[in-house]
Protein backbone atom coordinates (compact mmCIF):
# COMPACT_ATOMS: atom_id res chain seq x y z
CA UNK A 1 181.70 156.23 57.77
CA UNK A 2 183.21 156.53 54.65
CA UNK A 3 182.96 152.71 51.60
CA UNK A 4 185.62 150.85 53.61
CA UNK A 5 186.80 146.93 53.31
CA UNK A 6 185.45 146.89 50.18
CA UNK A 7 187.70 145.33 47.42
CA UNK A 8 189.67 144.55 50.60
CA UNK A 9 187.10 142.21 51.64
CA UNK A 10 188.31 139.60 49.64
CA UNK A 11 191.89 139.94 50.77
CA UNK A 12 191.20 140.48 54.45
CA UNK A 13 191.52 136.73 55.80
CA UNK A 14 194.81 136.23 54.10
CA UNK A 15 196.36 139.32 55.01
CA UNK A 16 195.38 138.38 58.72
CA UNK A 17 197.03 135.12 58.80
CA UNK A 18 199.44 136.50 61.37
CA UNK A 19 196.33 136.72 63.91
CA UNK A 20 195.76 134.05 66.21
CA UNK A 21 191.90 133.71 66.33
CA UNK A 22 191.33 130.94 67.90
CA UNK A 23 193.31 132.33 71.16
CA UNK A 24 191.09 135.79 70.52
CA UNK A 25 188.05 133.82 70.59
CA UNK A 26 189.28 131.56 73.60
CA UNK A 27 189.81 134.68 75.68
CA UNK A 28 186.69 136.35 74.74
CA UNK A 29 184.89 132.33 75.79
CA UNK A 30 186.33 133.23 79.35
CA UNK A 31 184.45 136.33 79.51
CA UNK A 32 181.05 134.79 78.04
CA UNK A 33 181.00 131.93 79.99
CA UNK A 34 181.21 133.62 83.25
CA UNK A 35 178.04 135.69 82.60
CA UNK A 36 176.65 132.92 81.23
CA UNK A 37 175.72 133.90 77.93
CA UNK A 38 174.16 132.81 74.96
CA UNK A 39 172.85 134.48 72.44
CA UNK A 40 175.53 137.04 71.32
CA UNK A 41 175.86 139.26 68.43
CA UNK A 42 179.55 140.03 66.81
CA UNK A 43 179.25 143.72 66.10
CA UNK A 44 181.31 144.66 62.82
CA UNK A 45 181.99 141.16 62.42
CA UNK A 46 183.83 141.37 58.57
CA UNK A 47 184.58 138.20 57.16
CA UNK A 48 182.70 136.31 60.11
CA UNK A 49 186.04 134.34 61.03
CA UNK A 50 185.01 135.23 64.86
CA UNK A 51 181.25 135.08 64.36
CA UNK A 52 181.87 131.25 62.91
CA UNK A 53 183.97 130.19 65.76
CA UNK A 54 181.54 131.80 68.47
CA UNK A 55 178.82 129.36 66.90
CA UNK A 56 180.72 126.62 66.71
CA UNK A 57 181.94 126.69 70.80
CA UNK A 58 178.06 126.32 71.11
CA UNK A 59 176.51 130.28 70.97
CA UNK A 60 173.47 131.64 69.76
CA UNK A 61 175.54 134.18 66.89
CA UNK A 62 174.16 137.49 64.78
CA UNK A 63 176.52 139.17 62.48
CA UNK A 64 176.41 142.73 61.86
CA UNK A 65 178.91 145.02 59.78
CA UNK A 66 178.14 148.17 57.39
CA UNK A 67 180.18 146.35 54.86
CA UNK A 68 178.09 144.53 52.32
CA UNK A 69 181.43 143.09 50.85
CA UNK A 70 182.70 141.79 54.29
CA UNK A 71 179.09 140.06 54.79
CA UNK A 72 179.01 138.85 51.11
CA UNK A 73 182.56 137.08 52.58
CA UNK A 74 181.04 136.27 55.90
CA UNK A 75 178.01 134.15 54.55
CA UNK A 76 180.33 132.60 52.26
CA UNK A 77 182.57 131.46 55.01
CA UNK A 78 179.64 130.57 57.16
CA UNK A 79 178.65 128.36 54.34
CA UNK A 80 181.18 126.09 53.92
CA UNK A 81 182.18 126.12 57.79
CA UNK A 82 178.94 124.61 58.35
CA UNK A 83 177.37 127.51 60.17
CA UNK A 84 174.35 128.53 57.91
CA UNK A 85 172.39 129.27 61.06
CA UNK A 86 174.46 132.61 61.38
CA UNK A 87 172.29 135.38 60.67
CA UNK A 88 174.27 138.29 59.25
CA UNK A 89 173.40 141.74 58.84
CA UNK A 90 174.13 144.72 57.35
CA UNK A 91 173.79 147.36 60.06
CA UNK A 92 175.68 150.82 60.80
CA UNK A 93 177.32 149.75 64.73
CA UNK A 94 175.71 153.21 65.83
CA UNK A 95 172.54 152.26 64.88
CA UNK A 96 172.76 148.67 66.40
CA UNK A 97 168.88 147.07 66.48
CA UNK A 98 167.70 143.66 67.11
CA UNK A 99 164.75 142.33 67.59
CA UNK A 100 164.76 141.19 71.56
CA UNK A 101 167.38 141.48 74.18
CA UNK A 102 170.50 139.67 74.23
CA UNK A 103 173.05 138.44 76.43
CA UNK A 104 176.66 139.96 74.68
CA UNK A 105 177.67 141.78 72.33
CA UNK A 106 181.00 141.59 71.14
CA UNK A 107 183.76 144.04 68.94
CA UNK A 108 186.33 142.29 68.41
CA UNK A 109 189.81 144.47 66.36
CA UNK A 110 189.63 148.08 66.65
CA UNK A 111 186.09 148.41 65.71
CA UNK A 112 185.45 150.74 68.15
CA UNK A 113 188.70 152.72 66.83
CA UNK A 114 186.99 153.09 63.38
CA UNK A 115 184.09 154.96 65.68
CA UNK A 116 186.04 158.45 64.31
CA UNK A 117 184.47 161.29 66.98
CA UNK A 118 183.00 160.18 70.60
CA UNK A 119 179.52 161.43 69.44
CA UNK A 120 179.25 158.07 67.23
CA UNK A 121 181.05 156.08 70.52
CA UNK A 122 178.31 157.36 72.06
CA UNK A 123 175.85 156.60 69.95
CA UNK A 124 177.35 153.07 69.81
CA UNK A 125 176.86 152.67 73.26
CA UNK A 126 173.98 153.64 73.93
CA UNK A 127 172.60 151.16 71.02
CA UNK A 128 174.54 148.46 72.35
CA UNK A 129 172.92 149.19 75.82
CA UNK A 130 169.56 148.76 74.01
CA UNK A 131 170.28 145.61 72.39
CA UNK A 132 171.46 144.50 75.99
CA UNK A 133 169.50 142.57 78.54
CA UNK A 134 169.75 143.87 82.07
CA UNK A 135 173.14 142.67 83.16
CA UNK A 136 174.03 141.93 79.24
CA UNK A 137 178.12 142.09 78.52
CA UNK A 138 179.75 144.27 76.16
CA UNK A 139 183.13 142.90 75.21
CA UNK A 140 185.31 144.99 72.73
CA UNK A 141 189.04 145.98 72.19
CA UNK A 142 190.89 149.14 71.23
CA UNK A 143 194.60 150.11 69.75
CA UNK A 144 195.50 152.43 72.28
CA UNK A 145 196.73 155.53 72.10
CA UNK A 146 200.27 154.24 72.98
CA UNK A 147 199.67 152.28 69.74
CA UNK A 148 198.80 154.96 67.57
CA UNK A 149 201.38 157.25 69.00
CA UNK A 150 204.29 155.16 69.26
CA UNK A 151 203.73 152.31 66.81
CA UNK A 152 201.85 153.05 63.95
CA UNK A 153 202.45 156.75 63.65
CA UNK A 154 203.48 157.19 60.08
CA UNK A 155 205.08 154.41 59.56
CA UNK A 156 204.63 152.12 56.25
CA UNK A 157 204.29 148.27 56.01
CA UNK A 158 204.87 145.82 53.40
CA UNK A 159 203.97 142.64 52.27
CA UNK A 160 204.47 140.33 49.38
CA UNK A 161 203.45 136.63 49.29
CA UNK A 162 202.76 134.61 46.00
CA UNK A 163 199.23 136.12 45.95
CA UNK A 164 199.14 139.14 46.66
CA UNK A 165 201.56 142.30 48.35
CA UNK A 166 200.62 145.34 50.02
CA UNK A 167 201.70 148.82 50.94
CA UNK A 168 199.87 150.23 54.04
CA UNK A 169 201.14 153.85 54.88
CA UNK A 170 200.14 155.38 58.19
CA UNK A 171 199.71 158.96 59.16
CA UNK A 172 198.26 159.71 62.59
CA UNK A 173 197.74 163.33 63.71
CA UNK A 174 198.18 163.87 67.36
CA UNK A 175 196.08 167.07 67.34
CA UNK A 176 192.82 165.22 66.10
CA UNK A 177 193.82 161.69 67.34
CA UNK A 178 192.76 160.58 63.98
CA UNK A 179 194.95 158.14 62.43
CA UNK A 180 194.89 157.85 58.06
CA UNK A 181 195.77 154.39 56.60
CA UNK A 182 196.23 154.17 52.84
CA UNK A 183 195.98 150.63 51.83
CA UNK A 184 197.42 149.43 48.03
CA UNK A 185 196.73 145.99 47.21
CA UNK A 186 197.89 143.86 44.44
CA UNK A 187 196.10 140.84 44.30
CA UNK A 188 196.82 137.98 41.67
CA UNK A 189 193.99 137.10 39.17
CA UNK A 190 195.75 134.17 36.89
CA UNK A 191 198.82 136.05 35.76
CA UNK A 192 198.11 139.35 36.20
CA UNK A 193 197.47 141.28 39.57
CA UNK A 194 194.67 143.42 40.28
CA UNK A 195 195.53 146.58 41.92
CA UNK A 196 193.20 148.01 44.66
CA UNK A 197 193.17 151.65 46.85
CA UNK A 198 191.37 152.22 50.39
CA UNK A 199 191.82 154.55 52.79
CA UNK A 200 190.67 153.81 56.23
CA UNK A 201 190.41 156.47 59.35
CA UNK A 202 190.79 155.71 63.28
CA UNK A 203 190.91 157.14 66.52
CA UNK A 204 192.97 156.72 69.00
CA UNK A 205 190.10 156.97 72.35
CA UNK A 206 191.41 158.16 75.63
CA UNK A 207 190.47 155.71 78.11
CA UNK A 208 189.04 158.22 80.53
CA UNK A 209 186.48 159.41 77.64
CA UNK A 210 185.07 155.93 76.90
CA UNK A 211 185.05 155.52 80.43
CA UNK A 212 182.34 158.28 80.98
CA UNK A 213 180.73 157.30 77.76
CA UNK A 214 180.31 153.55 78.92
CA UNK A 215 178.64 155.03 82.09
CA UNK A 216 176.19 157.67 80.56
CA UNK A 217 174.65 154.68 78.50
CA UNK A 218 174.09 152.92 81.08
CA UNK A 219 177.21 150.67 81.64
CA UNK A 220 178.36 149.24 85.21
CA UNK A 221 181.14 147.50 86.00
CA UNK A 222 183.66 148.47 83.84
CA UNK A 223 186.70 146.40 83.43
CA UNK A 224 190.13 146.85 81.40
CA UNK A 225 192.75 144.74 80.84
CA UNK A 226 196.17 144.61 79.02
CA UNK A 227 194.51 142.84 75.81
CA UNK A 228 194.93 138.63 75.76
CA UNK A 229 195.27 138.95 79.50
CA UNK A 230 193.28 139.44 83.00
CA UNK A 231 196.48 141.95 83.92
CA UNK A 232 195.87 145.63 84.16
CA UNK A 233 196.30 147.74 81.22
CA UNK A 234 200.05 149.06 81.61
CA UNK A 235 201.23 152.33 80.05
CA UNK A 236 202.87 150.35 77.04
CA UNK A 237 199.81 148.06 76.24
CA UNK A 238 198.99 147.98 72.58
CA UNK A 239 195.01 146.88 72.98
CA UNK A 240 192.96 147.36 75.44
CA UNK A 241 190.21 144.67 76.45
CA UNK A 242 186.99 146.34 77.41
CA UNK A 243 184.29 144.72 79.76
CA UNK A 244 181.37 146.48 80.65
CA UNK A 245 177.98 145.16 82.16
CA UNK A 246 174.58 146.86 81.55
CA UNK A 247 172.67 148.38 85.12
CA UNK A 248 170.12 146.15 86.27
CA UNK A 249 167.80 148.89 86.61
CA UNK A 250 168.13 150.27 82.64
């Protein structure tokens, strides 16, 4: 993985204001209660907004993201949302450790999209699976491939508010399923504005490849859904919920 949501970090929670978290995180609370977990870890949890509200409907939270900026934001935010007891760390999700068994893990916005070949799914997975007790949930999302393909594409987006503005160009490669985003940022300091560059890489996963993959690690029980809903994932759907329960017998 290439230095991503770096001086982006401290944009990210503004730029997402469109996102409804709270109904994310309600969803996800379905899924969590029903196995009956507890202690949870938010894999590639950024800023912590999800992480914070996990805690504070009454779960046992660890952070984890490879982005020392996003948990520099996260701790911050955990801070003054009363949730010091967050533990956050800085962890590589295919390399996922901890130090005994928990219930769910959760991915929550196309982390598993920034997971560029299935080798490092895979090795994902099989981590997660690890971290998992026996009959532990594994909750994450995906843009599909419809979204990639039909929505993003190369398309640009803008954005200007009184803080900041943004130009996010797209350019996804059907061959390689690997979709470029160049992010400029302009973010007001007094008044001036800071100008900022990333470019982040995702892919768009077939379903039937993630499928297998959730199965060779170990993975039983694996639900999809049309994203936000309990429907079936329809031919148009733009995310896909994932909900996969470890074997027993792993």
């Amino acid at each position: 993985m290439n230095r991503q949501y770096s001086a982006f970090a401290h944009t990210y929670d503004k730029m997402m204001h469109d996102v409804d978290r709270d109904a994310w995180i309600a969803y996800l609370d379905g899924f969590l209660k029903e196995h009956g977990a507890h202690d949870i870890m938010d894999c590639a949890c950024g800023t912590g907004a999800n992480a914070i509200r996990l805690f504070k409907l009454g779960y046992h939270v660890t952070g984890n993201d490879v982005s020392p900026d996003m948990l520099m934001e996260a701790r911050n935010n955990a801070f003054r949302e009363g949730a010091k007891r967050i533990t956050f760390i800085c962890e590589d999700m295919r390399k996922l450790k901890i130090h005994k068994e928990i219930d769910a893990i959760v991915c929550v916005c196309d982390g598993v999209n920034y997971l560029t070949s299935m080798k490092d799914v895979e090795s994902f997975f099989h981590h997660a699976a690890t971290c998992l007790k026996p009959g532990g949930l594994l909750l994450f999302d995906i843009s599909s491939a419809y979204k990639f393909r039909e929505i993003l594409a190369t398309n640009t987006y803008t954005e200007e508010t009184d803080d900041y503005a943004y130009i996010w160009k797209n350019n996804y490669d059907p061959g390689s399923r690997l979709c470029e985003m160049s992010l400029t940022c302009f973010v007001k300091q007094g008044v001036h504005y800071d100008r900022f560059h990333e470019t982040h890489l995702m892919r768009a996963h077939a379903e039937e490849e993630l499928d297998a993959a959730l199965k060779n690690a170990g993975f039983a029980n694996i639900q999809k859904y049309d994203a936000f809903t309990r429907d079936p994932v329809k031919p148009d759907s733009e995310r896909i919920q994932y909900a996969a329960v470890k074997e027993e017998t792993r």
